[in-house]
PDB file of N, CA and C in Angstrom:
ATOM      1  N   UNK A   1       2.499 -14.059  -7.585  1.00  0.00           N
ATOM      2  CA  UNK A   1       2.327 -12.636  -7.778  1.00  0.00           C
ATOM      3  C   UNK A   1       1.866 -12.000  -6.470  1.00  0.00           C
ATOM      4  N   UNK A   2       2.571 -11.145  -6.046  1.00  0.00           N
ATOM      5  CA  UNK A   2       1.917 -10.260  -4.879  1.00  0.00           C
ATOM      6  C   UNK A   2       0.882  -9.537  -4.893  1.00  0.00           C
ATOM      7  N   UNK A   3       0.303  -9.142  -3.497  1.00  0.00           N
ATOM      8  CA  UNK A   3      -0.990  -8.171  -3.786  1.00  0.00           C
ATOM      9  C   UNK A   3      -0.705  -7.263  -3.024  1.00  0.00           C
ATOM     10  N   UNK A   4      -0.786  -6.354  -3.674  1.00  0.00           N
ATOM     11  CA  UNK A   4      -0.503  -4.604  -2.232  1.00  0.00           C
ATOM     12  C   UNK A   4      -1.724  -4.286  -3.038  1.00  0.00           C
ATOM     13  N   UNK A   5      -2.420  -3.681  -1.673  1.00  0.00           N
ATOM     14  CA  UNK A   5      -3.702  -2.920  -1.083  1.00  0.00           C
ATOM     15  C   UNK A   5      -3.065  -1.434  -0.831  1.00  0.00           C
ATOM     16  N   UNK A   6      -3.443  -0.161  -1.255  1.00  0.00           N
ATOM     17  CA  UNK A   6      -3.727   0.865  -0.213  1.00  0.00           C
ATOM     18  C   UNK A   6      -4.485   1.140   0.060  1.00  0.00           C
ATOM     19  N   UNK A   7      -4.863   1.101   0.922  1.00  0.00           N
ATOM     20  CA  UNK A   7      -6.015   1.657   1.908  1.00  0.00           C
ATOM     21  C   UNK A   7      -5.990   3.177   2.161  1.00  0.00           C
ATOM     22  N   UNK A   8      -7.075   3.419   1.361  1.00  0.00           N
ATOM     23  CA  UNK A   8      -7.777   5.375   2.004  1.00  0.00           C
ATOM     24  C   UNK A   8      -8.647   5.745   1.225  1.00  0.00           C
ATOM     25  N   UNK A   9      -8.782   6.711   1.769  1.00  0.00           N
ATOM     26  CA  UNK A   9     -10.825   7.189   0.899  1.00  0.00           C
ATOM     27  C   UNK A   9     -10.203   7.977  -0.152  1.00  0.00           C
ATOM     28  N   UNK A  10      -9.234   7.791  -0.846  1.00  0.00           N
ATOM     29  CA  UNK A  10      -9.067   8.482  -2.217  1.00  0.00           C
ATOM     30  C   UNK A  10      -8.402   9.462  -2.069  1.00  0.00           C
ATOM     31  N   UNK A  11      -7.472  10.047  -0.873  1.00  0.00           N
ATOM     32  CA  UNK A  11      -6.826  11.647  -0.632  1.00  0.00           C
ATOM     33  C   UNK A  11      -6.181  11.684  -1.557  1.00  0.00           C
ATOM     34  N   UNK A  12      -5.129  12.683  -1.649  1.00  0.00           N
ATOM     35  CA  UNK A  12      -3.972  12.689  -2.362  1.00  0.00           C
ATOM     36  C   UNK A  12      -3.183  11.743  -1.417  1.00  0.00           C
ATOM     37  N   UNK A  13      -2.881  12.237  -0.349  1.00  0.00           N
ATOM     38  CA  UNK A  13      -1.514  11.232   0.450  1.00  0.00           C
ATOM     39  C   UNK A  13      -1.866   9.314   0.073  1.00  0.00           C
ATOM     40  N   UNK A  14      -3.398   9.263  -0.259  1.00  0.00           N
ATOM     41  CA  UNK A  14      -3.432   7.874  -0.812  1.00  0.00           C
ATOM     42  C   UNK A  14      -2.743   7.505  -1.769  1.00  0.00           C
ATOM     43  N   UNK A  15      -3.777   8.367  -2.684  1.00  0.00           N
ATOM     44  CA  UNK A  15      -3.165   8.528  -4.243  1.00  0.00           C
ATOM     45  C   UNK A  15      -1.163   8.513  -4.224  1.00  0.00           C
ATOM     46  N   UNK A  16      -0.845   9.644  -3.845  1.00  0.00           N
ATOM     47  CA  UNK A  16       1.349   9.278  -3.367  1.00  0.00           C
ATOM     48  C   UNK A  16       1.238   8.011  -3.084  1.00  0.00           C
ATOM     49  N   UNK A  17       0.761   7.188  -2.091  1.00  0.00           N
ATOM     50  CA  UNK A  17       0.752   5.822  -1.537  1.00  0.00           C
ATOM     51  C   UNK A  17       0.929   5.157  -2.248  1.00  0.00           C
ATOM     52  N   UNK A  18       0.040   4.748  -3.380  1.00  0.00           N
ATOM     53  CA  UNK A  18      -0.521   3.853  -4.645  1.00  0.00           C
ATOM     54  C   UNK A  18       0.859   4.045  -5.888  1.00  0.00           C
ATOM     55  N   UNK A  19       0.974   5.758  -5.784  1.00  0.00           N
ATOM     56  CA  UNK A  19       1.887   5.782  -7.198  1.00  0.00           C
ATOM     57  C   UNK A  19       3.273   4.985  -6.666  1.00  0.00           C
ATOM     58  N   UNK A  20       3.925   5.718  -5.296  1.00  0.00           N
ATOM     59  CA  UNK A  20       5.358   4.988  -5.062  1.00  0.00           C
ATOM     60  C   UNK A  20       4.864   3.350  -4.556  1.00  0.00           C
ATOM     61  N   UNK A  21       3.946   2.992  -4.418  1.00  0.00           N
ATOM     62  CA  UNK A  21       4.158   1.345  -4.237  1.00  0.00           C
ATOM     63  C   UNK A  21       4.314   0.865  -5.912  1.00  0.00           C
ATOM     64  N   UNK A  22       3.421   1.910  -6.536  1.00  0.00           N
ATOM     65  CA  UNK A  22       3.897   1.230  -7.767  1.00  0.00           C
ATOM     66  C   UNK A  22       5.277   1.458  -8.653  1.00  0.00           C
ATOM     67  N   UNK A  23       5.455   2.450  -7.872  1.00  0.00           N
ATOM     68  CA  UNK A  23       7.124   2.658  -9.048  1.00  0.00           C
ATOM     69  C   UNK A  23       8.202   1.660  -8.120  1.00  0.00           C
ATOM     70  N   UNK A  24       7.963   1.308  -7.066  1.00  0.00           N
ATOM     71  CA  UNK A  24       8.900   0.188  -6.359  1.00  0.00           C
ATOM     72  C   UNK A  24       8.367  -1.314  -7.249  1.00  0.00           C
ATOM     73  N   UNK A  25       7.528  -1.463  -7.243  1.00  0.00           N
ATOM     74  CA  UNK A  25       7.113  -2.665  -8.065  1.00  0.00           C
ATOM     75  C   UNK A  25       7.569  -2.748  -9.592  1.00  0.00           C
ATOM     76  N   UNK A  26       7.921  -1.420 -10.249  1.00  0.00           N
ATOM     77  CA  UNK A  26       8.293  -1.279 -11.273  1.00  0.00           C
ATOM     78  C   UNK A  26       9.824  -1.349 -11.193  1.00  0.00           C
ATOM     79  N   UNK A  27      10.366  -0.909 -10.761  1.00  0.00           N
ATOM     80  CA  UNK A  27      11.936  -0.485  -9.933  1.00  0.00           C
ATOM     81  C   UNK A  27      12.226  -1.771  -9.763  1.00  0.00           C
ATOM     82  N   UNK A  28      11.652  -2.829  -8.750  1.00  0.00           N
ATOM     83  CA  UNK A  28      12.502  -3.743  -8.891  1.00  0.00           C
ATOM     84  C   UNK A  28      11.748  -5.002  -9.908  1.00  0.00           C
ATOM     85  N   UNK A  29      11.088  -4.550 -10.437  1.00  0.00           N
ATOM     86  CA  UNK A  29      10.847  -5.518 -11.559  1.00  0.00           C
ATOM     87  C   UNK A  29       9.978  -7.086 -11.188  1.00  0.00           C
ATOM     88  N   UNK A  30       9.374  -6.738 -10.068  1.00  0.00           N
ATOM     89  CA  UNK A  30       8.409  -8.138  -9.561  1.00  0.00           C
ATOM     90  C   UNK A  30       6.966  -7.745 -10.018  1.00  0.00           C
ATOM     91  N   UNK A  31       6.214  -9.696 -10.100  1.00  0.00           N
ATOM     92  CA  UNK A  31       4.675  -9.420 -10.728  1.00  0.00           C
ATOM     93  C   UNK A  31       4.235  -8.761  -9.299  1.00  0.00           C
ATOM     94  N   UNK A  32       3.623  -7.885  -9.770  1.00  0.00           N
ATOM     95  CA  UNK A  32       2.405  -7.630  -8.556  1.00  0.00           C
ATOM     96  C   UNK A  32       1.142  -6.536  -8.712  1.00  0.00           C
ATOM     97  N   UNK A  33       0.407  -7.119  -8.590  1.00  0.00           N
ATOM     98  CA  UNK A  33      -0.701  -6.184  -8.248  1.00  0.00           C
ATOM     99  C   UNK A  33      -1.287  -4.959  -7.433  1.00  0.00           C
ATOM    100  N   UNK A  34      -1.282  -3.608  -7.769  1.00  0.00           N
ATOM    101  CA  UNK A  34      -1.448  -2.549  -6.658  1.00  0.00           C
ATOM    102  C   UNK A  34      -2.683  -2.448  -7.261  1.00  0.00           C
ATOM    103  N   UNK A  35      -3.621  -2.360  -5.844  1.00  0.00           N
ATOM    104  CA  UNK A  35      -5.104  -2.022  -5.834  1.00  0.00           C
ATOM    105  C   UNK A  35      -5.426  -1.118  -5.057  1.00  0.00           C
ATOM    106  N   UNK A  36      -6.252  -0.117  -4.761  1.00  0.00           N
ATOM    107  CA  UNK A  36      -6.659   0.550  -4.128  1.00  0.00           C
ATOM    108  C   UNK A  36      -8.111   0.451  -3.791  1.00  0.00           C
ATOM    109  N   UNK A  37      -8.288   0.472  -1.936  1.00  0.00           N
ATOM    110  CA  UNK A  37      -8.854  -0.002  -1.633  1.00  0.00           C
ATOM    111  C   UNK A  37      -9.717   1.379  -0.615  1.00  0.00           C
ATOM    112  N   UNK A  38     -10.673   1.773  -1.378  1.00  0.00           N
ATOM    113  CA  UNK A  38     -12.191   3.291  -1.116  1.00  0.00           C
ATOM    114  C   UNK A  38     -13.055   2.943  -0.286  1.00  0.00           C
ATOM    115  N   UNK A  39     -12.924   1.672   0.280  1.00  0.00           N
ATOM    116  CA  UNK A  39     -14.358   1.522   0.815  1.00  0.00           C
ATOM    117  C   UNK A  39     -14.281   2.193   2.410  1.00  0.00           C
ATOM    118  N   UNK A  40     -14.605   2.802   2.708  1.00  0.00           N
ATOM    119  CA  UNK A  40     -14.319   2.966   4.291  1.00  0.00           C
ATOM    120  C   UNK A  40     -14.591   1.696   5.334  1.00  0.00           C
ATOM    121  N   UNK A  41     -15.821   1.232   5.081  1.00  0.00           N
ATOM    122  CA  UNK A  41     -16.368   0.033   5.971  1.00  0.00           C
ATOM    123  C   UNK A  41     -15.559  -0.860   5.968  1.00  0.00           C
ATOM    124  N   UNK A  42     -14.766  -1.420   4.849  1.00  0.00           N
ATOM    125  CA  UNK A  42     -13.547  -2.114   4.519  1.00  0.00           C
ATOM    126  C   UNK A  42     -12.315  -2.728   4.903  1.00  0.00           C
ATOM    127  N   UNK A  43     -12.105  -0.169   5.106  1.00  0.00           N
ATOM    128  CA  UNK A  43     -10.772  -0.354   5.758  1.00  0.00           C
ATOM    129  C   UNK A  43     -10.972  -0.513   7.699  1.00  0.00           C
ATOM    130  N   UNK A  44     -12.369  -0.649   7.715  1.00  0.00           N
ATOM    131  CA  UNK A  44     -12.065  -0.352   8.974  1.00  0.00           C
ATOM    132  C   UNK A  44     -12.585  -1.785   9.500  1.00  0.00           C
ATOM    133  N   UNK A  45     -13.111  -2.668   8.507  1.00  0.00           N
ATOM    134  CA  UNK A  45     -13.305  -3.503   9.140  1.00  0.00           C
ATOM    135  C   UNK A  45     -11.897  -4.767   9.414  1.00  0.00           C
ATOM    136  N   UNK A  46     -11.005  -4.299   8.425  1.00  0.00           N
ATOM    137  CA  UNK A  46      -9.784  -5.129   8.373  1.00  0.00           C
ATOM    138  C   UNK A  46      -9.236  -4.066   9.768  1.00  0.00           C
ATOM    139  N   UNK A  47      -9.610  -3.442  10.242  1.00  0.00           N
ATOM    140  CA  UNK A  47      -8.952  -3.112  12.152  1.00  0.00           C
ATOM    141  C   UNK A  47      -7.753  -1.912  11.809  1.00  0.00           C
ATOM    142  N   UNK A  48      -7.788  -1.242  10.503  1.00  0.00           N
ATOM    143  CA  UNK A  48      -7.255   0.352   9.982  1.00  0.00           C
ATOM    144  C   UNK A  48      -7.670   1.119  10.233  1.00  0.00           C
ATOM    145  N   UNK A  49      -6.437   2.038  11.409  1.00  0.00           N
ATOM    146  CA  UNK A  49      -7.213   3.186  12.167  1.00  0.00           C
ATOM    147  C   UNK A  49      -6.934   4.469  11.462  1.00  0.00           C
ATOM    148  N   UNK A  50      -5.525   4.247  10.740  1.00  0.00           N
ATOM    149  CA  UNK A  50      -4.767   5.413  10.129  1.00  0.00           C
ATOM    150  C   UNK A  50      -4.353   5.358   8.830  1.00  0.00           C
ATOM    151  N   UNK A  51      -4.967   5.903   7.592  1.00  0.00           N
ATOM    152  CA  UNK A  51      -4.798   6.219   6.608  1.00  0.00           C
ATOM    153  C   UNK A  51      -3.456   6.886   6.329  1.00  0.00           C
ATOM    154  N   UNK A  52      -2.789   6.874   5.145  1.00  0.00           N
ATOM    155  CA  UNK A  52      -2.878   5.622   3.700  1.00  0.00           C
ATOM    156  C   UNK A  52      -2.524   4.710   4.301  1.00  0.00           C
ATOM    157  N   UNK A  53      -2.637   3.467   4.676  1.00  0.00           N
ATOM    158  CA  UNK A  53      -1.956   1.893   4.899  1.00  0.00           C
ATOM    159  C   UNK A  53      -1.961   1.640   3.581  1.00  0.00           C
ATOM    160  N   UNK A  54      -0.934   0.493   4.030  1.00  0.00           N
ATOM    161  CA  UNK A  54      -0.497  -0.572   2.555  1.00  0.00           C
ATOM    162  C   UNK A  54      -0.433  -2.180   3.099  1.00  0.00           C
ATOM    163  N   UNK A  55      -0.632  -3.045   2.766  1.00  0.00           N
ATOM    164  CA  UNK A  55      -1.233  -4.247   3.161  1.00  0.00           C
ATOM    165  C   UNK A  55      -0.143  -4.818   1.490  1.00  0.00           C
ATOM    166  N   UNK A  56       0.206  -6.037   2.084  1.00  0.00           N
ATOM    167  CA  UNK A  56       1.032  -6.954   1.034  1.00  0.00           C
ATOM    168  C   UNK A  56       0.696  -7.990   1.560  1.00  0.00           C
ATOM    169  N   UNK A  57       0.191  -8.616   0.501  1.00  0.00           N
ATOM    170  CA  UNK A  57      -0.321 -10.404   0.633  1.00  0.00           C
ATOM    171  C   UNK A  57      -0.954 -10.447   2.141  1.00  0.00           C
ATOM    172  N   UNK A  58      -1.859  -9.488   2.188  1.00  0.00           N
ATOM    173  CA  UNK A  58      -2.683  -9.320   3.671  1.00  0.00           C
ATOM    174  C   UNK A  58      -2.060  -9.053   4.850  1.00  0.00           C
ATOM    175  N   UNK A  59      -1.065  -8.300   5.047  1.00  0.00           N
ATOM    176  CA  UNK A  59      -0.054  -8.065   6.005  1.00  0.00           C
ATOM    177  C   UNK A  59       0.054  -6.721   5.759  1.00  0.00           C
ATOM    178  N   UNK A  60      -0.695  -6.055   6.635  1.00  0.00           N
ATOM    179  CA  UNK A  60       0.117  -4.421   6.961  1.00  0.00           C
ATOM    180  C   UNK A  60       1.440  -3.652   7.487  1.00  0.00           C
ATOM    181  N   UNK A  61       1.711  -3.392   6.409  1.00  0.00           N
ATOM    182  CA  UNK A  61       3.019  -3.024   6.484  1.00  0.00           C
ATOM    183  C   UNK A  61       3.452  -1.338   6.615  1.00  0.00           C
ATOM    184  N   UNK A  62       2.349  -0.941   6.325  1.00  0.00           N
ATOM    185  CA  UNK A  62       2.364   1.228   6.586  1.00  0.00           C
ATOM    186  C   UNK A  62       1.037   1.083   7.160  1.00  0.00           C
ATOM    187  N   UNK A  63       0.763   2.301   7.877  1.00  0.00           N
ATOM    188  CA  UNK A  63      -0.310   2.743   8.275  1.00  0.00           C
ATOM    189  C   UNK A  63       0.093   4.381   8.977  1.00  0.00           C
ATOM    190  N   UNK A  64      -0.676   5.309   8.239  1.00  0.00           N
ATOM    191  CA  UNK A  64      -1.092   6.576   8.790  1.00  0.00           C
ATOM    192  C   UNK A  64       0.515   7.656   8.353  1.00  0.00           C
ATOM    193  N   UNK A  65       0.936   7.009   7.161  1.00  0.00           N
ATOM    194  CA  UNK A  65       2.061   7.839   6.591  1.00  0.00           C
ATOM    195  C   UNK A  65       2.196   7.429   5.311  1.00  0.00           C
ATOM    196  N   UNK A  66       3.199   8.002   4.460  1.00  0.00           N
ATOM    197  CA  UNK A  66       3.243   8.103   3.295  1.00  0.00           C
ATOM    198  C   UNK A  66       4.981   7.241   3.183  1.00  0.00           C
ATOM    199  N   UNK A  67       5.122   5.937   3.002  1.00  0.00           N
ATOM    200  CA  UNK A  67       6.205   5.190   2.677  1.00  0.00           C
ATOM    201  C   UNK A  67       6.932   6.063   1.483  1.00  0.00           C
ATOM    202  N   UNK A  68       8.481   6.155   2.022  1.00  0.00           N
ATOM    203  CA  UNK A  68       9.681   6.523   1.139  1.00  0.00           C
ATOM    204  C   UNK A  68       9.441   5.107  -0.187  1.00  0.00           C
ATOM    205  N   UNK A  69      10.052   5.949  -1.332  1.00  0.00           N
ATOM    206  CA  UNK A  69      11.046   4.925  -2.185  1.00  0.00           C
ATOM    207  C   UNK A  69      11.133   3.856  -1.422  1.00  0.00           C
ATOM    208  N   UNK A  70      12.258   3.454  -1.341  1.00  0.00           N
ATOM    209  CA  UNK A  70      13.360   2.822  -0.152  1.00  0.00           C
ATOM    210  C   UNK A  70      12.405   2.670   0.618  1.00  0.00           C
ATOM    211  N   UNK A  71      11.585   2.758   1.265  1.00  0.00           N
ATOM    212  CA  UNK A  71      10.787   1.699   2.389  1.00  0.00           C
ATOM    213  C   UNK A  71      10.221   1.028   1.310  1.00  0.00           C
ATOM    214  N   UNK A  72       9.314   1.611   0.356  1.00  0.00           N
ATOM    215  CA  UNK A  72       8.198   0.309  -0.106  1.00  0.00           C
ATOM    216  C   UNK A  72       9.087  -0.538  -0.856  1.00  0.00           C
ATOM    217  N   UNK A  73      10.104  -0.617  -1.549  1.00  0.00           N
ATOM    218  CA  UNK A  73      10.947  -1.551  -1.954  1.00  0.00           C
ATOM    219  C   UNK A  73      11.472  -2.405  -0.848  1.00  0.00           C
ATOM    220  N   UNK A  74      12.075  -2.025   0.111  1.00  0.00           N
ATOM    221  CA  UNK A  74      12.563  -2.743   1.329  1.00  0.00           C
ATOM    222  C   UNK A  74      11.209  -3.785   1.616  1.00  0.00           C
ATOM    223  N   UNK A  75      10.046  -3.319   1.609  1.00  0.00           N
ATOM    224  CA  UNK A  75       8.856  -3.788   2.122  1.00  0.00           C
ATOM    225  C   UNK A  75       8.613  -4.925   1.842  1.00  0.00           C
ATOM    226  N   UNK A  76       8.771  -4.547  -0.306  1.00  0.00           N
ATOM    227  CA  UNK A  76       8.325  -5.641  -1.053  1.00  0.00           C
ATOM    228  C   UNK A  76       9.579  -6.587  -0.637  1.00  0.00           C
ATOM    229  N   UNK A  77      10.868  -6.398  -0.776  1.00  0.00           N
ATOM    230  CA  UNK A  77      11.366  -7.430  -0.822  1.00  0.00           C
ATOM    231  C   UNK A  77      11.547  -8.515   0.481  1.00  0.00           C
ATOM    232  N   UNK A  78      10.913  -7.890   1.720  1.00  0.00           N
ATOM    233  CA  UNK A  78      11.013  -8.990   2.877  1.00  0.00           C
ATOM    234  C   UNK A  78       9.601  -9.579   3.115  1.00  0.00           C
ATOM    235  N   UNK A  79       8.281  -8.752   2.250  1.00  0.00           N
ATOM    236  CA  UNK A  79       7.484  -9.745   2.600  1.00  0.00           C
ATOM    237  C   UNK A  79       6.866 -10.522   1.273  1.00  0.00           C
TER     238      UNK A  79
END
């Protein structure tokens, strides 16, 4: 089962982050877990300079934008 993280202090552009990683996870029909991740000390101690990031199975894969459809699916399926 995969793990996607977004990372941000709760904005909306997080919140978009969280919903389309999850409708790609739904879309293509894999187990995975979307968590969202508030802590500031957190994100900054994992070396996140730019909010919303998204992190899959500990691998950052967005940072400091809001992933299309079509990217976070592309995302999930190569990592």
């Amino acid at each position: 089962m995969k793990k996607i993280e977004v990372l941000g202090s709760g904005c909306p552009k997080c919140k978009q982050t969280a919903r389309i990683m999850q409708m790609a996870v739904e879309e293509l029909g894999i187990q995975a877990t979307v968590e969202k991740v508030e802590d500031i000390n957190e994100i900054i101690n994992r070396g996140i300079v730019a909010t919303p990031a998204v992190v899959i199975d500990g691998k950052v894969v967005f940072s400091g934008r809001i992933p299309t459809l079509d990217e976070a699916k592309e995302a999930l399926k190569r990592e």
